[in-house]
N, C-alpha and C. Protein backbone atom coordinates (compact mmCIF):
# COMPACT_ATOMS: atom_id res chain seq x y z
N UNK A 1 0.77 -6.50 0.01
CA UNK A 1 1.53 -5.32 -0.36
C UNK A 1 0.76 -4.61 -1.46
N UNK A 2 0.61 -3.42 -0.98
CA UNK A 2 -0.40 -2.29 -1.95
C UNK A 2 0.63 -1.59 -2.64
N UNK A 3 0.11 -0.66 -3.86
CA UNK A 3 0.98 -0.59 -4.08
C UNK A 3 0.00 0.84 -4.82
N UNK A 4 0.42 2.59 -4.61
CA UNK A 4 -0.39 3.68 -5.13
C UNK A 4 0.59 4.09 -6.23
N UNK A 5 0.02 3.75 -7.09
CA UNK A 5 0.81 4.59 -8.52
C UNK A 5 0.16 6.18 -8.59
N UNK A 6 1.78 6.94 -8.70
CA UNK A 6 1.59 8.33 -8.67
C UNK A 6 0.86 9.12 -10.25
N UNK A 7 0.07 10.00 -10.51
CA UNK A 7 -0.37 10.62 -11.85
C UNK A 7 0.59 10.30 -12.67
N UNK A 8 2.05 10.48 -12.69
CA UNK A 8 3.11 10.27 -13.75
C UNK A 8 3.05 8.76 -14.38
N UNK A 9 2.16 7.80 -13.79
CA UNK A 9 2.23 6.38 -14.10
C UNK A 9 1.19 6.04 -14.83
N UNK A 10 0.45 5.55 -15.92
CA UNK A 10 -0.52 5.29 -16.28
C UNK A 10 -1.32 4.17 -15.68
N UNK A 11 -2.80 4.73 -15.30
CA UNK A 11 -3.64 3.89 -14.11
C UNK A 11 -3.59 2.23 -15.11
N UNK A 12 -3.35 2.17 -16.59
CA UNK A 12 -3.64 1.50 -17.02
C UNK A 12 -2.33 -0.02 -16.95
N UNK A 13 -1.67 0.37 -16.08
CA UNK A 13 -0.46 -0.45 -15.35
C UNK A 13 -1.26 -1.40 -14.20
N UNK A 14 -2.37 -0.92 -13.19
CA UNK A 14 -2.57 -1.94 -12.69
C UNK A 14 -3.26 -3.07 -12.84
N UNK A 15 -3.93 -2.88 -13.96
CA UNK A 15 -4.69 -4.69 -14.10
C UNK A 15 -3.29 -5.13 -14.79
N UNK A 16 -1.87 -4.58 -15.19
CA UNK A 16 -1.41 -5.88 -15.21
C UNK A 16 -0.32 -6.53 -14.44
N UNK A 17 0.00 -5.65 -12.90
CA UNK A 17 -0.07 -6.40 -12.02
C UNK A 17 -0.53 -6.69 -11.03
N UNK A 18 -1.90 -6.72 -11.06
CA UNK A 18 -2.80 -6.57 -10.12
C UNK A 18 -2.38 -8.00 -9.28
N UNK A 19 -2.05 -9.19 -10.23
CA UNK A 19 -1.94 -10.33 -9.55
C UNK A 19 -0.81 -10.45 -8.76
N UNK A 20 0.07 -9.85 -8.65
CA UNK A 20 1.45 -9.25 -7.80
C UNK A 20 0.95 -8.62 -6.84
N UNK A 21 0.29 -7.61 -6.88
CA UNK A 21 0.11 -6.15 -6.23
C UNK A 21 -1.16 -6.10 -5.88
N UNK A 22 -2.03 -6.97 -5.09
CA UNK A 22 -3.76 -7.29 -5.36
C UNK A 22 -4.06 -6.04 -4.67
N UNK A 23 -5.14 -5.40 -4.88
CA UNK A 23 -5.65 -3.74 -3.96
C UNK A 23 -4.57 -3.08 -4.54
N UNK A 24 -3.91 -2.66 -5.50
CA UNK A 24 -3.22 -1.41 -5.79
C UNK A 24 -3.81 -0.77 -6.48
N UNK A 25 -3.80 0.28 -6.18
CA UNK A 25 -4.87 1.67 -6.36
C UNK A 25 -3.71 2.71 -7.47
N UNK A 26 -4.39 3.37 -8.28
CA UNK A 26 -3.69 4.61 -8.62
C UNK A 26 -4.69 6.06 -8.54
N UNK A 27 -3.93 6.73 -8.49
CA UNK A 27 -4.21 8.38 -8.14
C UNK A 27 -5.53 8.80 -8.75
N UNK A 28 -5.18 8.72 -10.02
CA UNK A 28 -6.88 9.20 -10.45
C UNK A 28 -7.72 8.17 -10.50
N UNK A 29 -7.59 6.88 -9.89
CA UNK A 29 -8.74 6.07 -9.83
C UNK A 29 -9.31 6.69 -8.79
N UNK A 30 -8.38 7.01 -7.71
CA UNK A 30 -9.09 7.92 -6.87
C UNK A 30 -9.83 9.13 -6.54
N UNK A 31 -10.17 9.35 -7.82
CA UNK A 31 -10.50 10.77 -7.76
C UNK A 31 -9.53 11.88 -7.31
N UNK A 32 -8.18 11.91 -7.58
CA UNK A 32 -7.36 12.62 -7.18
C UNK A 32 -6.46 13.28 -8.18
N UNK A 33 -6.67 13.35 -9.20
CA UNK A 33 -6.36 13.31 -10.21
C UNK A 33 -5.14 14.65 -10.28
N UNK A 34 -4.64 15.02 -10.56
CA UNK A 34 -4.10 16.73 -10.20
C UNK A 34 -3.99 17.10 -8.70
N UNK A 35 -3.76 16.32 -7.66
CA UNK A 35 -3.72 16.52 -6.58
C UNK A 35 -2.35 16.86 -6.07
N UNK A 36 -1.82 17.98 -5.18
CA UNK A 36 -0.91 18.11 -4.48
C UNK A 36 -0.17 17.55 -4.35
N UNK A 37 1.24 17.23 -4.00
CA UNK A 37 2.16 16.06 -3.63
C UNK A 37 2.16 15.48 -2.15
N UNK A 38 0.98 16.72 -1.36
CA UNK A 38 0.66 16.44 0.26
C UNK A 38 -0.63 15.76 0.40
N UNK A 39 -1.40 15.84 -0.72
CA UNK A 39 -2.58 14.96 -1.06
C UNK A 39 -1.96 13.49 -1.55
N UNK A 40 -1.22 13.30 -2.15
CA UNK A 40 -1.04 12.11 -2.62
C UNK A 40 -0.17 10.95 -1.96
N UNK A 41 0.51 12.34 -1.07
CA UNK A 41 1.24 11.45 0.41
C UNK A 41 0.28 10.68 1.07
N UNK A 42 -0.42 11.75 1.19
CA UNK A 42 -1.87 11.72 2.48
C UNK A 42 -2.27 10.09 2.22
N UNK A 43 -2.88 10.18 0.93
CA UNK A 43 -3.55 8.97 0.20
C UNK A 43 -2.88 7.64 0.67
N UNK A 44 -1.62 7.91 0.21
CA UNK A 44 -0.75 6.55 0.09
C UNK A 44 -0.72 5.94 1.25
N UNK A 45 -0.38 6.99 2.54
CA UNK A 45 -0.39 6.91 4.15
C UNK A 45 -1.83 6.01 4.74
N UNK A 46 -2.64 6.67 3.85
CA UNK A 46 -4.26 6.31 4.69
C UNK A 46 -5.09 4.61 4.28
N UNK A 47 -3.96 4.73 2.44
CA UNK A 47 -4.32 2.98 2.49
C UNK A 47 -3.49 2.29 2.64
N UNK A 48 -2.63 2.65 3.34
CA UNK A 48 -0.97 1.92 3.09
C UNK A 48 -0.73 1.07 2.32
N UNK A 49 -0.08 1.88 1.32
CA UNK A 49 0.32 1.73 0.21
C UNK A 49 1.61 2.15 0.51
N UNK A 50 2.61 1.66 -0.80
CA UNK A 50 3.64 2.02 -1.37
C UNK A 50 3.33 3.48 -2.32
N UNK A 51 3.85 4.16 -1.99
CA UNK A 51 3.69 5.26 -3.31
C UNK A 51 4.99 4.69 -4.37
N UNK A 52 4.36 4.69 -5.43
CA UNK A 52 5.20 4.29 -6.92
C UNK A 52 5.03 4.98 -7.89
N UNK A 53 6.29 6.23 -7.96
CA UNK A 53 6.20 7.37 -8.86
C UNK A 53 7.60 7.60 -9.08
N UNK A 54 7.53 8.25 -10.25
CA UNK A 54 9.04 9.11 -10.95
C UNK A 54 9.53 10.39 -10.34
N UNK A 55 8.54 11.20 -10.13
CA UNK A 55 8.32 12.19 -9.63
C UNK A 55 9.88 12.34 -8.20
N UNK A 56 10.81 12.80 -8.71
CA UNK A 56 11.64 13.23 -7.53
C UNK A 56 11.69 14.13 -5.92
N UNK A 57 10.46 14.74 -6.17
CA UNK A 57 9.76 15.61 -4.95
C UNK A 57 9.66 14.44 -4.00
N UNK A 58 8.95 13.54 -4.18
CA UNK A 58 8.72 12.21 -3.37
C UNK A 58 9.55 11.76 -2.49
N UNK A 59 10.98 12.15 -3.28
CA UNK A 59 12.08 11.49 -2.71
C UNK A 59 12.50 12.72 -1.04
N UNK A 60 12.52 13.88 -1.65
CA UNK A 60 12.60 14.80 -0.24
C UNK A 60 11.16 14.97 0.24
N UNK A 61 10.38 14.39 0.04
CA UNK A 61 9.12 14.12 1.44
C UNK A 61 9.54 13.32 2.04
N UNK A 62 10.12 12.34 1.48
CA UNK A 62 10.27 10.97 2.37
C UNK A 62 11.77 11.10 3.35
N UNK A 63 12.70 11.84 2.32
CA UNK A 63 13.94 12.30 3.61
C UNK A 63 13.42 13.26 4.48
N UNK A 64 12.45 14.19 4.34
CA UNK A 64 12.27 14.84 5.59
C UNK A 64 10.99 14.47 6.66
N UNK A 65 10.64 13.54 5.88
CA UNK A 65 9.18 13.03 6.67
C UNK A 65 9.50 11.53 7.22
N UNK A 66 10.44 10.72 6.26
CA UNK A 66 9.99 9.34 6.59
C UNK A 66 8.67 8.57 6.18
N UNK A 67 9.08 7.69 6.72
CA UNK A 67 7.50 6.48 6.54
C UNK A 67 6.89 6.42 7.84
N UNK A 68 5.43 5.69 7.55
CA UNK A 68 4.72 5.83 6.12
C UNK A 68 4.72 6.89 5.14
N UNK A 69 4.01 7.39 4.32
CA UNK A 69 4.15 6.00 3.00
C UNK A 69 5.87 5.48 2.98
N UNK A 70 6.38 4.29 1.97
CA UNK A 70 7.85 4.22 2.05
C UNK A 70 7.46 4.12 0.05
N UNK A 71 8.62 4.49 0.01
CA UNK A 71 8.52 5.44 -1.47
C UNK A 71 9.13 4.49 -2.93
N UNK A 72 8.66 3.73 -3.81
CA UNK A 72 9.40 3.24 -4.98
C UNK A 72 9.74 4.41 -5.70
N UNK A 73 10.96 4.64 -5.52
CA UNK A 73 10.93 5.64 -6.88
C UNK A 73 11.49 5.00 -8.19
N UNK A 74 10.82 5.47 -9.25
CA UNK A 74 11.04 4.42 -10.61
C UNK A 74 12.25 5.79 -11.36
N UNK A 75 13.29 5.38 -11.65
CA UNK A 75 14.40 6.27 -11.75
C UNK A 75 14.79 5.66 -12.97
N UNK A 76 13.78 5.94 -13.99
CA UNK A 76 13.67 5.27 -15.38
C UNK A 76 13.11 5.97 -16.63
N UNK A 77 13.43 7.67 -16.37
CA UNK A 77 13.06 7.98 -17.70
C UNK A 77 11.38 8.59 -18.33
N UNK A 78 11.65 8.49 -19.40
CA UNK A 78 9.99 7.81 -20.00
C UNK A 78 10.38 6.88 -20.42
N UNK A 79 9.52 5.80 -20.18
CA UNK A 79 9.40 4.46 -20.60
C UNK A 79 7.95 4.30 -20.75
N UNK A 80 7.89 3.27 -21.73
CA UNK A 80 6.66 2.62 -21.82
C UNK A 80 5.96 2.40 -20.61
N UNK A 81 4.36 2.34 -20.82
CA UNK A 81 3.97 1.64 -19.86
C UNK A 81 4.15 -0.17 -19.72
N UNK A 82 4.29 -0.67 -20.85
CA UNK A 82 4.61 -2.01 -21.05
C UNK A 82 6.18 -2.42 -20.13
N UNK A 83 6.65 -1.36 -20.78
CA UNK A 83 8.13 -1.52 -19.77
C UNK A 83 8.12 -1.06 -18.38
N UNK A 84 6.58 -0.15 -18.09
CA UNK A 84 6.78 -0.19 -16.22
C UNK A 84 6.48 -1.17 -16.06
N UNK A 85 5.17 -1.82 -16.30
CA UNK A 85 4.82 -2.92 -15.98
C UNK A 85 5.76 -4.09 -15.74
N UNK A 86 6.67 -4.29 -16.86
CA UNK A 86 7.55 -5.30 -16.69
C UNK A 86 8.74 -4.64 -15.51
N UNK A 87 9.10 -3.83 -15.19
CA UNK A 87 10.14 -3.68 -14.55
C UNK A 87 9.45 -4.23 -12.94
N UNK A 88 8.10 -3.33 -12.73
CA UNK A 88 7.42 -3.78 -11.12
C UNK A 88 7.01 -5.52 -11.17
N UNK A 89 6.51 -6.48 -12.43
CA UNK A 89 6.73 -7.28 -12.24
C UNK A 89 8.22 -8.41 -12.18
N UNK A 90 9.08 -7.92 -12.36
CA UNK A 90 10.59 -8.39 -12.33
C UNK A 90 11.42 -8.19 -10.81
N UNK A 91 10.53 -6.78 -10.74
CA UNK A 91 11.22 -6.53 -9.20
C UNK A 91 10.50 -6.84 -8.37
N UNK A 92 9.47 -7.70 -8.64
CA UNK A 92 8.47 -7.89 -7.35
C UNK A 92 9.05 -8.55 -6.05
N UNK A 93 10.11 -9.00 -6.05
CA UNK A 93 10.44 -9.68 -4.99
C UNK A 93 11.24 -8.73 -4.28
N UNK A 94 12.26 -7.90 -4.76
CA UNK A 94 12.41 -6.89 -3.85
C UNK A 94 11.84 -5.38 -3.29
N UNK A 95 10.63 -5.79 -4.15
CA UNK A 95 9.94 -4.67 -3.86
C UNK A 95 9.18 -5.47 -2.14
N UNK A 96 8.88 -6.58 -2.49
CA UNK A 96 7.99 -7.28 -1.51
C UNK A 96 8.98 -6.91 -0.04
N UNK A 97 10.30 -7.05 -0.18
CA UNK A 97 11.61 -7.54 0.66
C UNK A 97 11.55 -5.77 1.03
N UNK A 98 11.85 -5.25 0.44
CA UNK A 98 11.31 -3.26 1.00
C UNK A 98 10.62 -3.13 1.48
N UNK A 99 9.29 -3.32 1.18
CA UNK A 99 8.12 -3.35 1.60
C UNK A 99 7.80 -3.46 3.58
N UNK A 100 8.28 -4.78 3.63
CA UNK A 100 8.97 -5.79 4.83
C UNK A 100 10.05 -5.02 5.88
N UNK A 101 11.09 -4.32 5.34
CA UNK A 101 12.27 -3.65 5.86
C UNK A 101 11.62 -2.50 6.96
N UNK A 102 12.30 -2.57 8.11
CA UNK A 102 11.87 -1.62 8.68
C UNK A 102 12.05 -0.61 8.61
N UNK A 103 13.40 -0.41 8.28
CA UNK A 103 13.92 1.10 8.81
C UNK A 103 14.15 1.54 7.20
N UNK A 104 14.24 0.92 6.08
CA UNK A 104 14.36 1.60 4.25
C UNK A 104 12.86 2.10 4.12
N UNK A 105 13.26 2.93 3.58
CA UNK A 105 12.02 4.60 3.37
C UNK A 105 11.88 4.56 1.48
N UNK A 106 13.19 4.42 1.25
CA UNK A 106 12.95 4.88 -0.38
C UNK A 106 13.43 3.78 -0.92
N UNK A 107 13.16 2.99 -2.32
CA UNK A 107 13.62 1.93 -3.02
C UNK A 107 13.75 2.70 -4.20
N UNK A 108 14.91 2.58 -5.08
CA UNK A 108 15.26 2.93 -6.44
C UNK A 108 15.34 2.41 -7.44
N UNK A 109 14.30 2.04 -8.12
CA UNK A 109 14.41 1.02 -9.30
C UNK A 109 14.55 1.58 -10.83
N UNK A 110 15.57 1.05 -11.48
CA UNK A 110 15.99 1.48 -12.96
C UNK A 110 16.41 -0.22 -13.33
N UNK A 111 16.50 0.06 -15.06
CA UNK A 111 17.01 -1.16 -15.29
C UNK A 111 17.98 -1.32 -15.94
């Protein structure tokens, strides 16, 4: 399970759960830095990935598009990056269990 953190997330979230989330990529590691919200779909689609962003636009791509990508939305504010980190490692098991689901498109995580 991959996992694309959107620009709103700091890239500096995945070395620490990389060991959860092995191959999770974020946006401007990709050189994508400022990219479209149809670029960053695109992305998520092409490595299948999870897109994992705050960003509420996400949420009506995915009601009018569906999956792929299938969408974490983190419905948490500003928070630390220490505290994203801990929230995607806490929820890793139902993120894994979404992930898995066939027919769930969007997951909503707050704490």
């Amino acid at each position: 399970m991959r996992l694309l953190l959107d620009e709103n997330l700091s890239e500096s979230v995945i070395p620490a759960i990389i060991d959860l989330y092995p191959e999770s990529l974020h946006i401007r590691l990709l050189g994508a830095g400022g990219a479209a919200d149809e670029i960053v779909w695109q992305l998520a689609k092409k490595y299948e990935c999870l897109l994992v962003t705050r960003d509420e636009d996400f949420l009506r791509l995915s009601i009018m598009r569906g999956a792929p990508p299938k969408v974490v939305w983190l419905a948490v504010g500003n928070r630390s990056n220490h505290e994203i980190v801990d929230l995607l490692r806490m929820r890793h098991q139902e993120i894994h269990e979404f992930s898995r689901h066939e027919l769930a498109t969007v997951l909503t995580l707050g704490f």
